[in-house]
Protein backbone atom coordinates (compact mmCIF):
# COMPACT_ATOMS: atom_id res chain seq x y z
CA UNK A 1 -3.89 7.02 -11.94
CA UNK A 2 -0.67 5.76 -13.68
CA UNK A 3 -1.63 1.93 -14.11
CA UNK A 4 1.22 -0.29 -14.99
CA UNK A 5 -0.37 -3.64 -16.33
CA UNK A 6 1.96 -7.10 -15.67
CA UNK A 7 1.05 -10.37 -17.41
CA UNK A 8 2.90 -12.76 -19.79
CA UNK A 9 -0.08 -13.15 -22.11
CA UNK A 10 -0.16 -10.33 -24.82
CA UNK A 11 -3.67 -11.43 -25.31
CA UNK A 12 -4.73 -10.56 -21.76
CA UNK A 13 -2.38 -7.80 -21.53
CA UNK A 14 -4.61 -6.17 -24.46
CA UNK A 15 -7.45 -6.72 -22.90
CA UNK A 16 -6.92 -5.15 -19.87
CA UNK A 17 -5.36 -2.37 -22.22
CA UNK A 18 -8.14 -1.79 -23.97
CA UNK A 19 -10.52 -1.50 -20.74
CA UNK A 20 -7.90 1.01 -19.07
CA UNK A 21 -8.41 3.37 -22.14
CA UNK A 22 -12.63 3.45 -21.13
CA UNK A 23 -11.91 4.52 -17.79
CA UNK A 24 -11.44 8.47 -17.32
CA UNK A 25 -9.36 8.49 -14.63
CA UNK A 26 -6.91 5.96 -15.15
CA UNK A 27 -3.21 6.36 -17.19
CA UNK A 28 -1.80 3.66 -19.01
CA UNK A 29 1.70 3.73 -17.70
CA UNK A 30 3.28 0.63 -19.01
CA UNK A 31 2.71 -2.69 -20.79
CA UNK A 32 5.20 -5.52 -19.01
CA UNK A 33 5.12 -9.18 -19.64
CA UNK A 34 6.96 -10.43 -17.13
CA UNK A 35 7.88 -9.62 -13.23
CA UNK A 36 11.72 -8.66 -14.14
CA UNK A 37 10.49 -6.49 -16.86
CA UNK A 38 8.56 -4.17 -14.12
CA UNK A 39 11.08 -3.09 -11.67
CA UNK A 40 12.68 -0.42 -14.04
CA UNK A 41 8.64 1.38 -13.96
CA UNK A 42 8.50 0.40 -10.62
CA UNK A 43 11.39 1.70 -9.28
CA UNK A 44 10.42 5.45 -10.57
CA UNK A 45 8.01 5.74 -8.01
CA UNK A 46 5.34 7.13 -10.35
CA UNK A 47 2.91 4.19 -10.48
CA UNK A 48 -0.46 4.53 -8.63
CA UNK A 49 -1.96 1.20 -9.79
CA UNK A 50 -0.53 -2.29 -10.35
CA UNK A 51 -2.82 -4.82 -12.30
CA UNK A 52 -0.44 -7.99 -11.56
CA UNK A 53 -0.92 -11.50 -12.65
CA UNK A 54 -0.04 -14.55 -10.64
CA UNK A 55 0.95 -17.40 -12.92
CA UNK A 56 4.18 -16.57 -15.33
CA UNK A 57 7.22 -18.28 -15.73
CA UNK A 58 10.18 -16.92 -14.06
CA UNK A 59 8.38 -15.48 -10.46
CA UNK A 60 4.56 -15.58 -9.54
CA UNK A 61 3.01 -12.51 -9.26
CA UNK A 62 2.31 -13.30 -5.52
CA UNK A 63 6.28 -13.96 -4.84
CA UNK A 64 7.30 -10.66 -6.61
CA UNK A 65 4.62 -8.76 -4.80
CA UNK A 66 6.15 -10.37 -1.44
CA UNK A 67 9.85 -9.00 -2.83
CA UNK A 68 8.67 -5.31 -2.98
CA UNK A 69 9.53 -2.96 -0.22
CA UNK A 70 6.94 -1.03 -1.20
CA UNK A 71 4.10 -1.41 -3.31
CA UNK A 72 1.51 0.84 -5.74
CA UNK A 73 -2.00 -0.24 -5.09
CA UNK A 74 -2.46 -3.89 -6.62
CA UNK A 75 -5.02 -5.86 -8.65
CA UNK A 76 -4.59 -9.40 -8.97
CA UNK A 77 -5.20 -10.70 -12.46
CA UNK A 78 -5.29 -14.41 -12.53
CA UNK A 79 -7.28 -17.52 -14.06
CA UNK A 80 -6.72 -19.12 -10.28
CA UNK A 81 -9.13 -18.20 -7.54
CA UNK A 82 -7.17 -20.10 -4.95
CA UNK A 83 -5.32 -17.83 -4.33
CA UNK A 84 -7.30 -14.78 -3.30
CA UNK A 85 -6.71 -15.77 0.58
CA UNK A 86 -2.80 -14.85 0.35
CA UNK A 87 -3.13 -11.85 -2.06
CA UNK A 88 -5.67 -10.39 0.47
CA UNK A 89 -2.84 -10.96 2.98
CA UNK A 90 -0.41 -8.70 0.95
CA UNK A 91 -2.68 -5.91 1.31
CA UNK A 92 -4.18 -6.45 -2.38
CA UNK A 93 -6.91 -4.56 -3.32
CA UNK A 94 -9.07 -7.03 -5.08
CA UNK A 95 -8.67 -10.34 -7.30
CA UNK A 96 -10.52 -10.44 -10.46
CA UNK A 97 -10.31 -13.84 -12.16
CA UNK A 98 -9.62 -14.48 -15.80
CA UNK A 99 -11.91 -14.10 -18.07
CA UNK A 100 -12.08 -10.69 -16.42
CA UNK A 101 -15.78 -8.76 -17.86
CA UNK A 102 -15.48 -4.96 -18.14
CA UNK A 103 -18.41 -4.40 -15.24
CA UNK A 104 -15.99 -6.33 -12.98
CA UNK A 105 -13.08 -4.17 -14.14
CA UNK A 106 -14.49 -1.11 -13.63
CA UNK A 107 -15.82 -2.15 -10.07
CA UNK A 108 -12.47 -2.82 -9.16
CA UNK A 109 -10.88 0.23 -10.43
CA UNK A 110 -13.16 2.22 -8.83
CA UNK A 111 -12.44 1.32 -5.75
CA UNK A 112 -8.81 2.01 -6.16
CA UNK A 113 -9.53 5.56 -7.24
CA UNK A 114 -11.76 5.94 -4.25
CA UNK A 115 -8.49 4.98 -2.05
CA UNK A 116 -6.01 6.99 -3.89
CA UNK A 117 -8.49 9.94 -3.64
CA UNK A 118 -9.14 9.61 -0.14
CA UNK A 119 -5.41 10.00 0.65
CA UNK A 120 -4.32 12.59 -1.63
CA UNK A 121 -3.67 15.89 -0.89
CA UNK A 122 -6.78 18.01 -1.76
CA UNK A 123 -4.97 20.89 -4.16
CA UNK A 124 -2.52 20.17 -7.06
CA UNK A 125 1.20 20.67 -5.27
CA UNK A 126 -0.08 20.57 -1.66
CA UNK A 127 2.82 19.41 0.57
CA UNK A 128 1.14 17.21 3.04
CA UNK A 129 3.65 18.29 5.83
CA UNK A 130 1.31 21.35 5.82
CA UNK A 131 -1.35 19.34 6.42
CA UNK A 132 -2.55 17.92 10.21
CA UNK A 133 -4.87 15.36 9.36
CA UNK A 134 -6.79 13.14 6.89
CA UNK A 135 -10.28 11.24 6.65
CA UNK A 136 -10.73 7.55 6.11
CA UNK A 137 -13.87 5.68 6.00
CA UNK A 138 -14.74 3.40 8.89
CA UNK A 139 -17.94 1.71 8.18
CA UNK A 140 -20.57 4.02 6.54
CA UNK A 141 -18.77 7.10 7.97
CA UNK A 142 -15.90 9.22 7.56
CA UNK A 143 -13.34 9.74 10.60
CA UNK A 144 -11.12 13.02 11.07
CA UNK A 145 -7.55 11.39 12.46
CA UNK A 146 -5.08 14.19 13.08
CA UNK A 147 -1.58 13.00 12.69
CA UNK A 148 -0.34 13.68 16.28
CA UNK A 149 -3.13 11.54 17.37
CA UNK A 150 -1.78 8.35 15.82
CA UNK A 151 0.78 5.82 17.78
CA UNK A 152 0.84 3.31 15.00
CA UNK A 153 -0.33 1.76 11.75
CA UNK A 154 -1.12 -2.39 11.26
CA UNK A 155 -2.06 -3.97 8.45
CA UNK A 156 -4.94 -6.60 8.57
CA UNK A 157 -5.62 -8.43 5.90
CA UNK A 158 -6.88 -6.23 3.56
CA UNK A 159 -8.08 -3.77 6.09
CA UNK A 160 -5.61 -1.18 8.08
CA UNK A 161 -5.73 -0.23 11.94
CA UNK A 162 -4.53 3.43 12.77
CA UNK A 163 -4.38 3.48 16.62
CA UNK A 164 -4.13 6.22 18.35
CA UNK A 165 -4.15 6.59 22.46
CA UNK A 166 -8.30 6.23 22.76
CA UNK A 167 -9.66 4.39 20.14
CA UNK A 168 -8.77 1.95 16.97
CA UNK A 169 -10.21 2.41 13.24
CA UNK A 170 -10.34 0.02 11.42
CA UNK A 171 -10.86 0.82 7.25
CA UNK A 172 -10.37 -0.91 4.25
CA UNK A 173 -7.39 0.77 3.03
CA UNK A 174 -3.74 -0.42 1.77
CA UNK A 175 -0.66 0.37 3.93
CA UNK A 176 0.90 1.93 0.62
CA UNK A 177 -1.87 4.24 1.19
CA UNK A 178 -1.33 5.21 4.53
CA UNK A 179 2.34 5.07 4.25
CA UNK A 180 1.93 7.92 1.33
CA UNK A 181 -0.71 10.51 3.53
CA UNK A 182 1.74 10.25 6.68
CA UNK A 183 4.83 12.64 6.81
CA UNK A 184 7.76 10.66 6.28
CA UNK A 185 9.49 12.97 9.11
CA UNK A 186 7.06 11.86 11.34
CA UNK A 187 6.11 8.45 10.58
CA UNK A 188 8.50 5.07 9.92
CA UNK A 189 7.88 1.94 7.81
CA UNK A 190 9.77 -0.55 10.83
CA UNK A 191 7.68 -3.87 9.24
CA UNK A 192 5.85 -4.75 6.37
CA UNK A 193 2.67 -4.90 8.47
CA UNK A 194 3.43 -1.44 10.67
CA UNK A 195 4.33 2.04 10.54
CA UNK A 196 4.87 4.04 13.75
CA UNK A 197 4.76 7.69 14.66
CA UNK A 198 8.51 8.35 16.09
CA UNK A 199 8.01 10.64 18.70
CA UNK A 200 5.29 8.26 20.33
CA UNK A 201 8.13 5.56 20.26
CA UNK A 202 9.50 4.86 24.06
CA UNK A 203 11.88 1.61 23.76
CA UNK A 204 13.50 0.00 21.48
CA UNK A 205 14.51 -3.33 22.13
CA UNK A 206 16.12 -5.79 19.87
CA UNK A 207 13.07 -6.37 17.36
CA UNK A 208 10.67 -5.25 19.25
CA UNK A 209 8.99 -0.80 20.06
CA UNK A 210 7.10 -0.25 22.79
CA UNK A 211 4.64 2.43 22.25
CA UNK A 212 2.58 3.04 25.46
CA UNK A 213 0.77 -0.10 26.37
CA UNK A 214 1.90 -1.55 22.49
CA UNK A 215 4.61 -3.72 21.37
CA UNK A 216 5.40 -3.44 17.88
CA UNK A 217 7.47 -5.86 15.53
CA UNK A 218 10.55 -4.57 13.74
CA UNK A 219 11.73 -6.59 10.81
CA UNK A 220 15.15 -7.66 10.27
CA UNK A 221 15.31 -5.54 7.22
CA UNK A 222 14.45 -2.83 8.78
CA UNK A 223 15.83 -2.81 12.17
CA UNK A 224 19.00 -1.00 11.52
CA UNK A 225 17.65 2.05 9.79
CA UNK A 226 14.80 2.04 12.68
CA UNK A 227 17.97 2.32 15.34
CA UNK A 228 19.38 5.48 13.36
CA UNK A 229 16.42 7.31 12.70
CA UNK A 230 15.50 6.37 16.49
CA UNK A 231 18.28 6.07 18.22
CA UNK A 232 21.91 6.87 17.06
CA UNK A 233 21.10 10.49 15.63
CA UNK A 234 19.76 11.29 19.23
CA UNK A 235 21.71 9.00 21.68
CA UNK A 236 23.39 11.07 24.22
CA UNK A 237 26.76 9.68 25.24
């Protein structure tokens, strides 16, 4: 996993440095001490995993992570447990508190290679518009979901709900996750919290889908791409 590392103290940025270099499977992409600094790496496209403080001058980690259209899988990094409530929120993956002990590193790391495994495709180069479905965990099992089974995506917390017309799962996954498994022909980021299969879309209606018995929120930010992907390229009239 390409990790990019964010953090104002060199010190700390080491650290974590050093750790990444014990762990097989992880790729130290970049060193950045500040917010500003990361949007260059960021904007690529080719980092898996974010470790992000929350406490540097400038932006917090927490509004910077809020700015993001779209996110790698995130770590919090931070001195301040107070506020592992809101990074939870913004789909973080986990919050490991300064003075952060390699056991507590690795546990952490682990489970972000766990999610970016689960999603990937399974062979080097697969396009996953060949594919028709993926697994995710839902308690201590794992659930086939076929993409033309699923009306929409939500973000909870740190959980995700895939719906689909009989039945909700409910895993502990990251919508960045979810949003890179799904077909981007098929499937729509319309809010920070949902993604929607199109063709199970029936209205649109100011900021609002309604998909079956569901209505979804559309984001201002979003809204007018939603209406041309939705709408305008197949509005008769």
């Amino acid at each position: 996993m390409k990790t990019l590392i964010i953090d104002d103290e060199p010190l700390a940025r080491e650290g974590l440095a050093d750790y990444l270099k014990q762990v097989p499977f992880l790729e130290l992409y970049g060193l950045c001490e500040s917010p500003m600094e990361a949007i260059g790496p960021l904007a690529s496209g080719e980092v898996d995993l974010m470790l992000l403080d929350i406490q540097m001058p400038g932006i917090t980690g927490l509004d910077f992570l809020k700015s993001l259209e779209s996110a790698p899988i995130t770590i919090f990094t931070t001195a301040y447990p107070s506020y592992a409530l809101e990074g939870y929120q913004l789909d973080v993956l986990d919050y490991l508190v300064k003075p952060i002990t390699f056991q507590r590193f690795l546990k952490a790391v682990n489970k972000a290679y766990k999610q970016w495994q689960l999603l990937r495709p399974s062979v080097p180069g697969t396009d996953k518009t060949a594919e028709d479905h993926f697994f995710v965990k839902v308690e201590s099992q794992y659930e086939k979901i076929r993409y033309d089974d699923i009306l929409f995506v939500e973000a909870l917390q740190n959980y995700v709900c895939l719906y689909t017309a009989n039945r909700r799962y409910t895993s502990l996954l990251t919508m960045k996750a979810v949003e890179e498994a799904l077909p981007n022909d098929q499937f729509m980021r319309v809010h920070r919290s949902y993604i929607v299969a199109l063709d199970k879309i029936e209205t649109l209606k100011g900021y609002e889908l309604l998909i079956g018995e569901h209505r979804v929120p559309v984001s201002r930010s979003h809204r007018e791409a939603v209406h041309k992907k939705v709408v305008q390229d197949r509005l008769l009239g």
